[in-house]
PDB file of N, CA and C in Angstrom:
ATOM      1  N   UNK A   1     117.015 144.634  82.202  1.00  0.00           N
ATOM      2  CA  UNK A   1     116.923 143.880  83.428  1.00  0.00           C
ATOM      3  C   UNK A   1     115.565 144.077  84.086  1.00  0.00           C
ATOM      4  N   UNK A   2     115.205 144.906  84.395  1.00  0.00           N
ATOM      5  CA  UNK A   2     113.563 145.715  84.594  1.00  0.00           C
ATOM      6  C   UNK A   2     112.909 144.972  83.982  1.00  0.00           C
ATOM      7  N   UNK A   3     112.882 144.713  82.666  1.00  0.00           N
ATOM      8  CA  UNK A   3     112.266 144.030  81.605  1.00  0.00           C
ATOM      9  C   UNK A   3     111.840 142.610  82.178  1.00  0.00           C
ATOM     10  N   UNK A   4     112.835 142.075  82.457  1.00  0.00           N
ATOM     11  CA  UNK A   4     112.755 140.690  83.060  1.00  0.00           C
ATOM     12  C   UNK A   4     111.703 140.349  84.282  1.00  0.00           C
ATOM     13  N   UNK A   5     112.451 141.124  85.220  1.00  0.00           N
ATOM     14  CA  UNK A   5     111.749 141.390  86.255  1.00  0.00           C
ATOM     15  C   UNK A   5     110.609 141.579  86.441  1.00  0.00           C
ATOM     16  N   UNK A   6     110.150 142.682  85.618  1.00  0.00           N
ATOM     17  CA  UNK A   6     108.348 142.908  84.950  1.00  0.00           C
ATOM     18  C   UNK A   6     107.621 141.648  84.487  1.00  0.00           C
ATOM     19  N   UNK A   7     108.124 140.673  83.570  1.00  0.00           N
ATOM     20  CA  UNK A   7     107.657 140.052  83.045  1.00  0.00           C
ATOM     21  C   UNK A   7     107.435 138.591  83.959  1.00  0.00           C
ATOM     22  N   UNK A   8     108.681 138.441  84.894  1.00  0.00           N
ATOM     23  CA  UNK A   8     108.434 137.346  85.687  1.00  0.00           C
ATOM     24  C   UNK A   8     107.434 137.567  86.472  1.00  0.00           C
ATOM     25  N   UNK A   9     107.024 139.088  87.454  1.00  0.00           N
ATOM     26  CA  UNK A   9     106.224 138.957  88.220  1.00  0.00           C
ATOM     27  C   UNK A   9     104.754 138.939  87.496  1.00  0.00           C
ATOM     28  N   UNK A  10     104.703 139.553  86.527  1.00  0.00           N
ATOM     29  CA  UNK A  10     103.645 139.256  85.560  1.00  0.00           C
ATOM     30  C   UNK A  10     103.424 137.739  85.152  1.00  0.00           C
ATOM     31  N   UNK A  11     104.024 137.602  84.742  1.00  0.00           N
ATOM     32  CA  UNK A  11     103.655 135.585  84.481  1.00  0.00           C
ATOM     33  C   UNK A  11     103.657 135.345  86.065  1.00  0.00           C
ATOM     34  N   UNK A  12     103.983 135.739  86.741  1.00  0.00           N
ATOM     35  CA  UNK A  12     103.591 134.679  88.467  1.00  0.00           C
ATOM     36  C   UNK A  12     102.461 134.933  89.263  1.00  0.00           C
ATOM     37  N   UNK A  13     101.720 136.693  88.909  1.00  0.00           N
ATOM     38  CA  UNK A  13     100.488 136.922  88.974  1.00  0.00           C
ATOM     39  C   UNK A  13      99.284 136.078  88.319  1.00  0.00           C
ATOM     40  N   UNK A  14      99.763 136.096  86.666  1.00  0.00           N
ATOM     41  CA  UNK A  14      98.886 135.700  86.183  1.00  0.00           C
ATOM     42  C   UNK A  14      98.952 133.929  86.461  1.00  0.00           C
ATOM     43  N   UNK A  15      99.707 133.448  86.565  1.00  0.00           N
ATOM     44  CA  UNK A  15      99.321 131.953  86.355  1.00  0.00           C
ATOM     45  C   UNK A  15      98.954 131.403  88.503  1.00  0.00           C
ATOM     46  N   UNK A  16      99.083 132.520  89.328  1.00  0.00           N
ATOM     47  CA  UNK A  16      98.552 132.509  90.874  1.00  0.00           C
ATOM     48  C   UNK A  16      97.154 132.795  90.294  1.00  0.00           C
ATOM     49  N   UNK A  17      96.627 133.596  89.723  1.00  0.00           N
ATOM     50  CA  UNK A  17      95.289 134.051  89.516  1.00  0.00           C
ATOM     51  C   UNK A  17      94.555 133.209  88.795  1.00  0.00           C
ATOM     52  N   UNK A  18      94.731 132.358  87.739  1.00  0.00           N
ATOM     53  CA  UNK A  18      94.885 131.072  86.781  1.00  0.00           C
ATOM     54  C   UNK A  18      94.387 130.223  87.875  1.00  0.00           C
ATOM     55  N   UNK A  19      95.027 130.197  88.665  1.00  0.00           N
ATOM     56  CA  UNK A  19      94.838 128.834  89.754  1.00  0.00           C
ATOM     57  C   UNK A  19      94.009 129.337  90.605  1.00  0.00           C
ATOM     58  N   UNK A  20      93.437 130.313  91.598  1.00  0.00           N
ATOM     59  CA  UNK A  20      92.502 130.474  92.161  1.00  0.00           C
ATOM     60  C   UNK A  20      90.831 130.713  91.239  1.00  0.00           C
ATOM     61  N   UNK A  21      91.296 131.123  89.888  1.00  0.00           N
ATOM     62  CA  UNK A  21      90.187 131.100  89.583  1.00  0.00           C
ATOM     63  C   UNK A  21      89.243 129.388  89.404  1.00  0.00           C
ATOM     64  N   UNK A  22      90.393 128.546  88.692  1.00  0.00           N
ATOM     65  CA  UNK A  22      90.205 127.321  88.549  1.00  0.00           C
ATOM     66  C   UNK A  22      89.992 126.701  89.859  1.00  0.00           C
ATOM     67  N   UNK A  23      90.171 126.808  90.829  1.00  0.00           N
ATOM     68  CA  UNK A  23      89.810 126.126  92.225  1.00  0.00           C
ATOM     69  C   UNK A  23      88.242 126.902  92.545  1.00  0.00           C
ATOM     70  N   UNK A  24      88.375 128.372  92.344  1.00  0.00           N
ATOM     71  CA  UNK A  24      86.711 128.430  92.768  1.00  0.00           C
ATOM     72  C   UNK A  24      85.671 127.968  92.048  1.00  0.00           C
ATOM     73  N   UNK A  25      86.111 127.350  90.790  1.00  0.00           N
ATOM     74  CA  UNK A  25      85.077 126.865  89.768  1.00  0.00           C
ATOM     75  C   UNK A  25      84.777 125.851  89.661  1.00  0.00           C
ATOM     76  N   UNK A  26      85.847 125.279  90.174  1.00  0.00           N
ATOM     77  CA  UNK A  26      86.025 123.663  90.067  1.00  0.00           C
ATOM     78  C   UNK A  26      84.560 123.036  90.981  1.00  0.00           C
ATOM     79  N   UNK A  27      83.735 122.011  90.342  1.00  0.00           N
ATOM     80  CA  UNK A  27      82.577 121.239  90.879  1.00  0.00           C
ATOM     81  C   UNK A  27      83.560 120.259  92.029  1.00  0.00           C
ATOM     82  N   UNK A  28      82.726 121.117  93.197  1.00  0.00           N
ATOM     83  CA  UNK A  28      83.077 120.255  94.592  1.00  0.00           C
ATOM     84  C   UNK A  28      81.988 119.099  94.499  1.00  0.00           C
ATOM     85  N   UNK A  29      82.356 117.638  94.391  1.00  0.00           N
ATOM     86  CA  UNK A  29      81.165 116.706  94.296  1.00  0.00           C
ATOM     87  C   UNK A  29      81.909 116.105  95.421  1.00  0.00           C
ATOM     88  N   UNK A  30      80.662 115.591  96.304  1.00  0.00           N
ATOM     89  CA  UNK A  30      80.883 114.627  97.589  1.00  0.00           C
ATOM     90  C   UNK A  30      81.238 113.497  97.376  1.00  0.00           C
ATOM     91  N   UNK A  31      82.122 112.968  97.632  1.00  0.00           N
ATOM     92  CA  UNK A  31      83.228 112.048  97.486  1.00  0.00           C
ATOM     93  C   UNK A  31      82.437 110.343  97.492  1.00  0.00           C
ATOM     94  N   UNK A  32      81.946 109.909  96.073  1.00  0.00           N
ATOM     95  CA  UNK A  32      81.851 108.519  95.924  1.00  0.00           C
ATOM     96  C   UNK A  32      82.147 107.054  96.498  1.00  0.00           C
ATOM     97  N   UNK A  33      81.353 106.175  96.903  1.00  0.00           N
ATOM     98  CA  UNK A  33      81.431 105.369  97.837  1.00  0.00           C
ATOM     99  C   UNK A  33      82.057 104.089  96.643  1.00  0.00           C
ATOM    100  N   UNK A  34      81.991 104.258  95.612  1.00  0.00           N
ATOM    101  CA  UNK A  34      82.649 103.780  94.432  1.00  0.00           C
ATOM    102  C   UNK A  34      83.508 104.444  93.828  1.00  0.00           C
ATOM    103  N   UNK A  35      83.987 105.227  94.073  1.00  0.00           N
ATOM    104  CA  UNK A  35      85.187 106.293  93.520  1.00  0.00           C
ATOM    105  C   UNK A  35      86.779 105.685  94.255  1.00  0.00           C
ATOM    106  N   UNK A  36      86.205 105.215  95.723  1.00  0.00           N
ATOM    107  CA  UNK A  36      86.912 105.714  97.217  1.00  0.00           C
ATOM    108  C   UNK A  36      87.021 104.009  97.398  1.00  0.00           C
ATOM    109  N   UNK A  37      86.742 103.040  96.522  1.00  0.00           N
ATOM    110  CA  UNK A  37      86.652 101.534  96.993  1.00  0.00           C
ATOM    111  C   UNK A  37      87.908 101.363  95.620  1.00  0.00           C
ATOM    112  N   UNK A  38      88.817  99.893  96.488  1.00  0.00           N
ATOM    113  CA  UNK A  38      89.923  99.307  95.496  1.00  0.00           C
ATOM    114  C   UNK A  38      89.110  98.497  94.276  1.00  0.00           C
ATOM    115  N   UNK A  39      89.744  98.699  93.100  1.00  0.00           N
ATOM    116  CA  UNK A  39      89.176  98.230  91.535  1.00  0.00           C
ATOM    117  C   UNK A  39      90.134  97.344  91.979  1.00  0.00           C
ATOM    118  N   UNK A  40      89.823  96.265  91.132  1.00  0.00           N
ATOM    119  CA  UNK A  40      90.466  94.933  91.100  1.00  0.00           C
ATOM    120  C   UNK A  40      89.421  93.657  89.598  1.00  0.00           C
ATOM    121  N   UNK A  41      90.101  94.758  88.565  1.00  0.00           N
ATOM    122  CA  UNK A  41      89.306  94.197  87.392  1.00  0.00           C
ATOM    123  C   UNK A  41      87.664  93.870  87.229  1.00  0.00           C
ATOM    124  N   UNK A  42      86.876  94.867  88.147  1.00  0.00           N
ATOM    125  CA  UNK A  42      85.919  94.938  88.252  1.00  0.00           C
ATOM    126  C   UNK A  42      85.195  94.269  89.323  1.00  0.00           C
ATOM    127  N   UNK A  43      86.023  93.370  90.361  1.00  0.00           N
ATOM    128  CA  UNK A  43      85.831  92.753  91.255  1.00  0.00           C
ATOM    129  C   UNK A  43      85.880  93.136  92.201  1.00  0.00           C
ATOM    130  N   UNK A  44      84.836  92.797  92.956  1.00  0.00           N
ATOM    131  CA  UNK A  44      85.307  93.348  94.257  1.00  0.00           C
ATOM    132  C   UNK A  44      86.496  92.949  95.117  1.00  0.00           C
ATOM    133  N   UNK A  45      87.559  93.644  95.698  1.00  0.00           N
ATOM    134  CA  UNK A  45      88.646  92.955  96.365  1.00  0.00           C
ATOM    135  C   UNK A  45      88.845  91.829  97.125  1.00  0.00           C
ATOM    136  N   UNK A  46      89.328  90.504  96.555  1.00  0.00           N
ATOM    137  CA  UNK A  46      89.540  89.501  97.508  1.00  0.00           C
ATOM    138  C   UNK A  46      90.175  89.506  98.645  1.00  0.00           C
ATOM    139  N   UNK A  47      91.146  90.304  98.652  1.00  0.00           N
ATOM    140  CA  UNK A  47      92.049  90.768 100.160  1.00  0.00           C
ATOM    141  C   UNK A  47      91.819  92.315 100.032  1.00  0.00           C
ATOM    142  N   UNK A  48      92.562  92.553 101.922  1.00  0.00           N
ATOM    143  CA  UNK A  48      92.839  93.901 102.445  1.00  0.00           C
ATOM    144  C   UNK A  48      93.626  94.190 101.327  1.00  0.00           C
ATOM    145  N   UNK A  49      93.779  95.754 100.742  1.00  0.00           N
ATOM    146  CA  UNK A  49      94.937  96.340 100.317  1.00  0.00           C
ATOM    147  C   UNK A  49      96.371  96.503 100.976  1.00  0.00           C
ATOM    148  N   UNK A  50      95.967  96.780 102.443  1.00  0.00           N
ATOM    149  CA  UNK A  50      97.082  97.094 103.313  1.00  0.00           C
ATOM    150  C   UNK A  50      97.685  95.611 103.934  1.00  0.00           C
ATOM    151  N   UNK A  51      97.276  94.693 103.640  1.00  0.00           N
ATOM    152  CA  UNK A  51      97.676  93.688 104.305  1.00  0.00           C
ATOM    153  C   UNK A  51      99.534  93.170 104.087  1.00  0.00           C
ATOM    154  N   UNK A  52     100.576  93.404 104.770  1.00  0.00           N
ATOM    155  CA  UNK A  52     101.822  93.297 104.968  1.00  0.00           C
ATOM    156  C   UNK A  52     102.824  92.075 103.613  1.00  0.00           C
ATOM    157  N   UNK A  53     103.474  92.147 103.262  1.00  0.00           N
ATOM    158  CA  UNK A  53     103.835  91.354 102.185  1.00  0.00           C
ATOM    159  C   UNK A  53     104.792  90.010 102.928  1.00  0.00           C
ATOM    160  N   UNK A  54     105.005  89.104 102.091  1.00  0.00           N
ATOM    161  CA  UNK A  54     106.279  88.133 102.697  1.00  0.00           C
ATOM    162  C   UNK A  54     107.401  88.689 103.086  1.00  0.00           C
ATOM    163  N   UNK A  55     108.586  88.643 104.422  1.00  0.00           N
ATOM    164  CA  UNK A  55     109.894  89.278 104.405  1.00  0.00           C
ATOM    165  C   UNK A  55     110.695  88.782 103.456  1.00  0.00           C
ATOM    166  N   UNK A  56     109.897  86.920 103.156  1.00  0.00           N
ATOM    167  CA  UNK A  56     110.948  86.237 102.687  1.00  0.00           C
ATOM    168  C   UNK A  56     111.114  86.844 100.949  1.00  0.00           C
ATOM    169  N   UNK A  57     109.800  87.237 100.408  1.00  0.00           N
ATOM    170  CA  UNK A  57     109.821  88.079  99.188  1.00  0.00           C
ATOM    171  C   UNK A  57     110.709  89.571  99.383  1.00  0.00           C
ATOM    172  N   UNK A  58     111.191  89.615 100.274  1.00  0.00           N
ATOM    173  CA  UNK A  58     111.469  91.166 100.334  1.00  0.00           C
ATOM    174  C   UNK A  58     113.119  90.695 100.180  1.00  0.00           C
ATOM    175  N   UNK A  59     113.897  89.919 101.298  1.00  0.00           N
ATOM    176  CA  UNK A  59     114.705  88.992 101.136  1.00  0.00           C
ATOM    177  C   UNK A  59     115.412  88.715  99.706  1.00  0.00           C
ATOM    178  N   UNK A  60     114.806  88.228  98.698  1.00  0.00           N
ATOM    179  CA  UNK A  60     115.094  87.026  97.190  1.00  0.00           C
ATOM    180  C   UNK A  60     114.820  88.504  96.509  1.00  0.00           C
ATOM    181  N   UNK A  61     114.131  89.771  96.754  1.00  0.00           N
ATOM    182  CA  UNK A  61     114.523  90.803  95.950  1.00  0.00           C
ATOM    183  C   UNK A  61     115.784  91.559  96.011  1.00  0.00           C
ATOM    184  N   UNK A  62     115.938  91.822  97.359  1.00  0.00           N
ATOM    185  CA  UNK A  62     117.622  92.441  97.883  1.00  0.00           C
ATOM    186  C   UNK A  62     118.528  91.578  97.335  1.00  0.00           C
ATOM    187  N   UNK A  63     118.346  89.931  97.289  1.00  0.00           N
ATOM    188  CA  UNK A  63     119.611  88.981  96.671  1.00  0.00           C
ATOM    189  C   UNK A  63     119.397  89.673  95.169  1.00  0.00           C
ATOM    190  N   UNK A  64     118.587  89.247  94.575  1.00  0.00           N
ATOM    191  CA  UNK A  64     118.764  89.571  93.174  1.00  0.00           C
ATOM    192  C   UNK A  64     119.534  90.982  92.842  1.00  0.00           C
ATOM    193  N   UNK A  65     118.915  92.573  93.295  1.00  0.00           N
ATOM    194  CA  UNK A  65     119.197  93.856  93.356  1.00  0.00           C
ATOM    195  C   UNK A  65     121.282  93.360  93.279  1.00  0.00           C
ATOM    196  N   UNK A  66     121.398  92.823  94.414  1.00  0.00           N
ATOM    197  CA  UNK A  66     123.221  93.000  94.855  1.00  0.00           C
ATOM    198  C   UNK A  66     123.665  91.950  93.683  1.00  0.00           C
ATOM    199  N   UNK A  67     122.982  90.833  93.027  1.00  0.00           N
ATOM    200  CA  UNK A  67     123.864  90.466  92.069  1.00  0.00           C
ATOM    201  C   UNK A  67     123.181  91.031  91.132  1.00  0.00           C
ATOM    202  N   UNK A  68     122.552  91.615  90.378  1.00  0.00           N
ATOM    203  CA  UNK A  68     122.159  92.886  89.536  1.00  0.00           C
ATOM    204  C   UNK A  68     123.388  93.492  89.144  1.00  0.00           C
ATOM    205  N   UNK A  69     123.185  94.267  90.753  1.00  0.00           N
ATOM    206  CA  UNK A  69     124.308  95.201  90.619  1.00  0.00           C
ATOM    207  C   UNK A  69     126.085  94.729  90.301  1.00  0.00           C
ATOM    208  N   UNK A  70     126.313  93.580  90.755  1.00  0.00           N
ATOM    209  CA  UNK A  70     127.273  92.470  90.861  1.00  0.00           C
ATOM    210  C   UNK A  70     127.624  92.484  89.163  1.00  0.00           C
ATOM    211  N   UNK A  71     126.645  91.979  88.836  1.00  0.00           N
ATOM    212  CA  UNK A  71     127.161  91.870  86.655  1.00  0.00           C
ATOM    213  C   UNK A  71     127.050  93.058  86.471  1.00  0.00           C
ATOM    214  N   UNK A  72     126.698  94.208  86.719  1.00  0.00           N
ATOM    215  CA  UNK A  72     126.700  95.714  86.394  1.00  0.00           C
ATOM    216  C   UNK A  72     128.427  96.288  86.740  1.00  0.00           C
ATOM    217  N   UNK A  73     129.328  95.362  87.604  1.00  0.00           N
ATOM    218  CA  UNK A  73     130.197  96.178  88.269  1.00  0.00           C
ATOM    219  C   UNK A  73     131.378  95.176  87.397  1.00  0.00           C
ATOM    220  N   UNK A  74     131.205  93.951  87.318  1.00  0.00           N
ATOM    221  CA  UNK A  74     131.817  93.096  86.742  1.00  0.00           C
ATOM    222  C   UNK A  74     131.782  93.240  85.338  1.00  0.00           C
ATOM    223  N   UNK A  75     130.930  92.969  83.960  1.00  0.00           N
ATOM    224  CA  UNK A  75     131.187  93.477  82.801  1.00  0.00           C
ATOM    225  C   UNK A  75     131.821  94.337  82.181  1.00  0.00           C
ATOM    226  N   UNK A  76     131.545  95.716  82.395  1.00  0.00           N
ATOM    227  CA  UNK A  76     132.527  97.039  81.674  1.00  0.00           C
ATOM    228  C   UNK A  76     133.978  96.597  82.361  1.00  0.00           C
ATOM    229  N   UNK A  77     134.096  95.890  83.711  1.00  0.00           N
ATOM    230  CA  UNK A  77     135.716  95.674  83.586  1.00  0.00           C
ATOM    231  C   UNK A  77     136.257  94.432  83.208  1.00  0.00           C
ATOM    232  N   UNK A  78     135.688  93.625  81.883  1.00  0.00           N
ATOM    233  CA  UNK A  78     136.279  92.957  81.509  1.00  0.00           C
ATOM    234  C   UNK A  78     136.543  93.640  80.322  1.00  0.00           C
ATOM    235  N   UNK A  79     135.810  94.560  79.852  1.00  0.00           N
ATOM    236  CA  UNK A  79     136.558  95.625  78.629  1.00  0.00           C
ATOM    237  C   UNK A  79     137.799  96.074  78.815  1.00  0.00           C
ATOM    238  N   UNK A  80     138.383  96.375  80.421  1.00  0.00           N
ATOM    239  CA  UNK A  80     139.534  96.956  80.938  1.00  0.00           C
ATOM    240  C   UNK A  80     140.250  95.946  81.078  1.00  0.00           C
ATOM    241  N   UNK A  81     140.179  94.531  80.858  1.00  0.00           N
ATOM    242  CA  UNK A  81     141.105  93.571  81.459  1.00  0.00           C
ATOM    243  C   UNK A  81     142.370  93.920  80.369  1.00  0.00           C
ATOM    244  N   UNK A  82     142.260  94.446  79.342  1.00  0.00           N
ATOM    245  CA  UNK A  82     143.493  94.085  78.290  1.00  0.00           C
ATOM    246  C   UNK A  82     144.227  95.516  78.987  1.00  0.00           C
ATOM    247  N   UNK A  83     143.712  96.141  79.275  1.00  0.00           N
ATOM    248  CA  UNK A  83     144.767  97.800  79.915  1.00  0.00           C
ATOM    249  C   UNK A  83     145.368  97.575  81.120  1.00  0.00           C
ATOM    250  N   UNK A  84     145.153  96.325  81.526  1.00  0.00           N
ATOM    251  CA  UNK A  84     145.347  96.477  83.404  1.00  0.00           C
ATOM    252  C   UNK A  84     146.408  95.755  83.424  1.00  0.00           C
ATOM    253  N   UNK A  85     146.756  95.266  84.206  1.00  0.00           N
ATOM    254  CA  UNK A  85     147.790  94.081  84.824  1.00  0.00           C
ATOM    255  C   UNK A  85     146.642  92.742  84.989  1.00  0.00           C
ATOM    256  N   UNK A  86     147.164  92.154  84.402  1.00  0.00           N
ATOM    257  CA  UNK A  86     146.258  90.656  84.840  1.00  0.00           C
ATOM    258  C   UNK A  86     146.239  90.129  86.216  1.00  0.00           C
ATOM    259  N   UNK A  87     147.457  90.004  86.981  1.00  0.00           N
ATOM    260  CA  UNK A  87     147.122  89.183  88.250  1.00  0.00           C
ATOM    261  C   UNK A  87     146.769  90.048  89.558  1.00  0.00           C
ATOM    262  N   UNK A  88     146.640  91.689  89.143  1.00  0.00           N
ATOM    263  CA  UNK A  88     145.958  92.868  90.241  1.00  0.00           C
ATOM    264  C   UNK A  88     144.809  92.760  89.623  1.00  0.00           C
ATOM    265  N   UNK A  89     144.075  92.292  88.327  1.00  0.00           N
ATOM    266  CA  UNK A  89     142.883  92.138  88.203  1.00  0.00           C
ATOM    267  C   UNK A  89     142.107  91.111  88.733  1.00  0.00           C
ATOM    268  N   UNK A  90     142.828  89.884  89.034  1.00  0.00           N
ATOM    269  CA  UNK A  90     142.005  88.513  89.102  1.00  0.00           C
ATOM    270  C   UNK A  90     142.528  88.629  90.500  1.00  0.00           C
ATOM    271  N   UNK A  91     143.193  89.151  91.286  1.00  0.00           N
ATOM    272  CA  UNK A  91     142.931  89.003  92.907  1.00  0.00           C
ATOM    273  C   UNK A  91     141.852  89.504  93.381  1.00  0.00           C
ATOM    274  N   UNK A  92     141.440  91.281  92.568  1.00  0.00           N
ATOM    275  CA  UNK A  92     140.629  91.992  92.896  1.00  0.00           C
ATOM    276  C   UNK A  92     139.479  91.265  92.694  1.00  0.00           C
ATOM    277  N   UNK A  93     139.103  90.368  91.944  1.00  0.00           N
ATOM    278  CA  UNK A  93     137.664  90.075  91.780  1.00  0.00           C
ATOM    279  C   UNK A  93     137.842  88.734  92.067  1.00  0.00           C
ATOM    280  N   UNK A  94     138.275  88.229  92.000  1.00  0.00           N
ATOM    281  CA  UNK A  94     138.514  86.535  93.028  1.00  0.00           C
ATOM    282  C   UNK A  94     137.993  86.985  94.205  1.00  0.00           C
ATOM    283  N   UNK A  95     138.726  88.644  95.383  1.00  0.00           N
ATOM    284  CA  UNK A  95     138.415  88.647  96.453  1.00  0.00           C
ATOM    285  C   UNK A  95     136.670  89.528  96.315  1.00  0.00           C
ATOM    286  N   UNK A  96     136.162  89.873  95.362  1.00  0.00           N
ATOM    287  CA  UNK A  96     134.972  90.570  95.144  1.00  0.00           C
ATOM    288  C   UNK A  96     133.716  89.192  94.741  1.00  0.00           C
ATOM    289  N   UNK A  97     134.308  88.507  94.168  1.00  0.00           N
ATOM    290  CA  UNK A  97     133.495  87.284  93.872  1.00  0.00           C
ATOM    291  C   UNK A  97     133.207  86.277  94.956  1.00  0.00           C
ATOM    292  N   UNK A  98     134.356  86.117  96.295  1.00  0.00           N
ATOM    293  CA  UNK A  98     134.545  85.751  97.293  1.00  0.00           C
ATOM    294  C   UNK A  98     133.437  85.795  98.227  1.00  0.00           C
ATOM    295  N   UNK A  99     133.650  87.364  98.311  1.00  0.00           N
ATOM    296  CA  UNK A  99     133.032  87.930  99.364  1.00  0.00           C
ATOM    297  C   UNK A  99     131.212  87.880  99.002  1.00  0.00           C
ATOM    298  N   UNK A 100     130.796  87.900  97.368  1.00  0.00           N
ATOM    299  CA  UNK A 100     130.000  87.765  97.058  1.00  0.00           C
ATOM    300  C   UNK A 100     129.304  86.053  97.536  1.00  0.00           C
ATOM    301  N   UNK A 101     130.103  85.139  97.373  1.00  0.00           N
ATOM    302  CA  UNK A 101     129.752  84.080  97.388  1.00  0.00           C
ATOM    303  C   UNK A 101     129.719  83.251  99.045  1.00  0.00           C
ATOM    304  N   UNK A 102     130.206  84.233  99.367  1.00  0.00           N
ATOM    305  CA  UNK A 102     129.938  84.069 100.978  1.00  0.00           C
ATOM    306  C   UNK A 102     129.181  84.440 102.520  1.00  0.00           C
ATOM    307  N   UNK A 103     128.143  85.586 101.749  1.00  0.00           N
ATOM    308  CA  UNK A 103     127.179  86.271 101.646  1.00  0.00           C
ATOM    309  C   UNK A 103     126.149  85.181 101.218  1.00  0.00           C
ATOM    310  N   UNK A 104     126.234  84.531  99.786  1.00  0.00           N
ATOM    311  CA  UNK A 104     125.689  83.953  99.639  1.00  0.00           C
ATOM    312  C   UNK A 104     125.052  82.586 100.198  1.00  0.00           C
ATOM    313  N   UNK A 105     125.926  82.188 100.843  1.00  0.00           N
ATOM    314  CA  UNK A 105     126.419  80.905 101.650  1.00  0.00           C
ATOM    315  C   UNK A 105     125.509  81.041 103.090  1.00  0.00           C
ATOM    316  N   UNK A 106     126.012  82.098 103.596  1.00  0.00           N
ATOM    317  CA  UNK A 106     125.286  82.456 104.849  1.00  0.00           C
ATOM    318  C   UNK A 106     123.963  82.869 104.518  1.00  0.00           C
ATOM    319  N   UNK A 107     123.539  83.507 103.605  1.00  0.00           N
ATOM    320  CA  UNK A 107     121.729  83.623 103.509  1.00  0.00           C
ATOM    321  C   UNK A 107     121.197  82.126 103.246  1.00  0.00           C
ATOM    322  N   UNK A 108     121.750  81.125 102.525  1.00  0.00           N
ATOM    323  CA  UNK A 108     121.260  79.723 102.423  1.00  0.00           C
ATOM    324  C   UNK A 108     121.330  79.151 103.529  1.00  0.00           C
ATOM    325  N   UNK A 109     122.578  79.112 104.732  1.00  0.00           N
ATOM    326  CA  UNK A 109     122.537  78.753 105.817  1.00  0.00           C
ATOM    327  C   UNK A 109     121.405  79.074 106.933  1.00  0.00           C
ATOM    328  N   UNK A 110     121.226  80.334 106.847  1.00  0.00           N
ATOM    329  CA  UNK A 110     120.151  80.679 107.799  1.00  0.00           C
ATOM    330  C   UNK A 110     118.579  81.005 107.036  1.00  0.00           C
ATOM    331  N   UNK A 111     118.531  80.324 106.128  1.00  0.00           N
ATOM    332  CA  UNK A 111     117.057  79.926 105.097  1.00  0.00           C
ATOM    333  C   UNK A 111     116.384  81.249 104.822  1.00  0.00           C
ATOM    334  N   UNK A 112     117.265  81.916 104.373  1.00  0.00           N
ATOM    335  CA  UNK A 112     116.641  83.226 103.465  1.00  0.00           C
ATOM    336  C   UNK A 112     116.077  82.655 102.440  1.00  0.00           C
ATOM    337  N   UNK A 113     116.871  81.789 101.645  1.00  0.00           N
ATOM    338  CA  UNK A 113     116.465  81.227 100.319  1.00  0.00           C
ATOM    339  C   UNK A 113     115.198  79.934 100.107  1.00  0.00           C
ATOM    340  N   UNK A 114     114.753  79.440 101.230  1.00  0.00           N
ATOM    341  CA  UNK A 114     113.806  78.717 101.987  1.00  0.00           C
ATOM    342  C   UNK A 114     112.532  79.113 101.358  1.00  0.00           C
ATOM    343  N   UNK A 115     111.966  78.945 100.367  1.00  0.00           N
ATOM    344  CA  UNK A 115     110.747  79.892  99.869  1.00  0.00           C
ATOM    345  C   UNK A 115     109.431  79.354  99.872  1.00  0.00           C
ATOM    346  N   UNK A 116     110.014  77.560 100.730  1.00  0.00           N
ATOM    347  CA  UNK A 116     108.728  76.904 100.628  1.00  0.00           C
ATOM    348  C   UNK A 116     108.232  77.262 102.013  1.00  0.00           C
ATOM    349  N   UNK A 117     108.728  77.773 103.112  1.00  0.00           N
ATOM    350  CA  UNK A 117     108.380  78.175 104.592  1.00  0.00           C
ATOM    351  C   UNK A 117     107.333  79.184 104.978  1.00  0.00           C
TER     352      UNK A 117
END
C-alpha cells in the first residue's frame, strides 16, 4: 500500500515539475496582428465574426431536433408492436403524433416556418 502511495506522489511531482519546467522554456513571442485576425480561406473577413444569427434559423433547427427525436422514439416501438396490445399502442401514439402535429400547426400559424421574412 506504501508502495502505491510512493509511486503516485512520485509521478505527481514529477509530471508538476515536467510542466513548470516546460512553461519556463517555452518562447514567450508577442502576440501577432495576423495570428489574432479571423482566416476566412485566406480572405480577409467579409462580415463581423460576432455578428448575431437568424432566430428564425434557430427556430427550423429546434423543429427538426423534436422530430429527430420524434422517429428516434417512434421506430424501436414498432419492433414492440407484435408484444403489446394493439389498441393501447395506437391510442398512445395517435395521442403522441397528435400532440406532435399540433405543435406543428401553431408554429405555422404564428410564422415560425415563414423563412422568406
Amino acid at each position: 500500500m506504501n508502495i502505491i502511495l510512493m509511486m503516485g506522489v512520485l509521478v505527481f511531482t514529477l509530471s508538476t515539475m515536467v510542466m513548470m519546467i516546460a512553461s519556463l522554456l517555452a518562447v514567450k513571442s508577442i502576440v501577432d496582428r495576423e495570428k489574432s485576425t479571423p482566416f476566412e480561406c485566406g480572405f480577409d473577413p467579409f462580415y463581423l465574426a460576432r455578428i448575431p444569427f437568424s432566430l428564425k434559423f434557430f427556430l427550423i433547427a429546434v423543429i427538426f431536433l423534436i422530430f429527430d427525436v420524434e422517429i428516434a422514439i417512434i421506430l424501436p416501438t414498432m419492433m414492440a408492436f407484435k408484444w403489446s396490445n394493439p389498441s393501447s399502442w395506437m391510442i398512445t401514439f395517435t395521442v403522441f403524433i397528435v400532440i406532435l402535429l399540433v405543435g406543428l400547426f401553431y408554429e405555422w400559424n404564428q410564422g415560425a416556418l415563414d423563412w422568406s421574412n
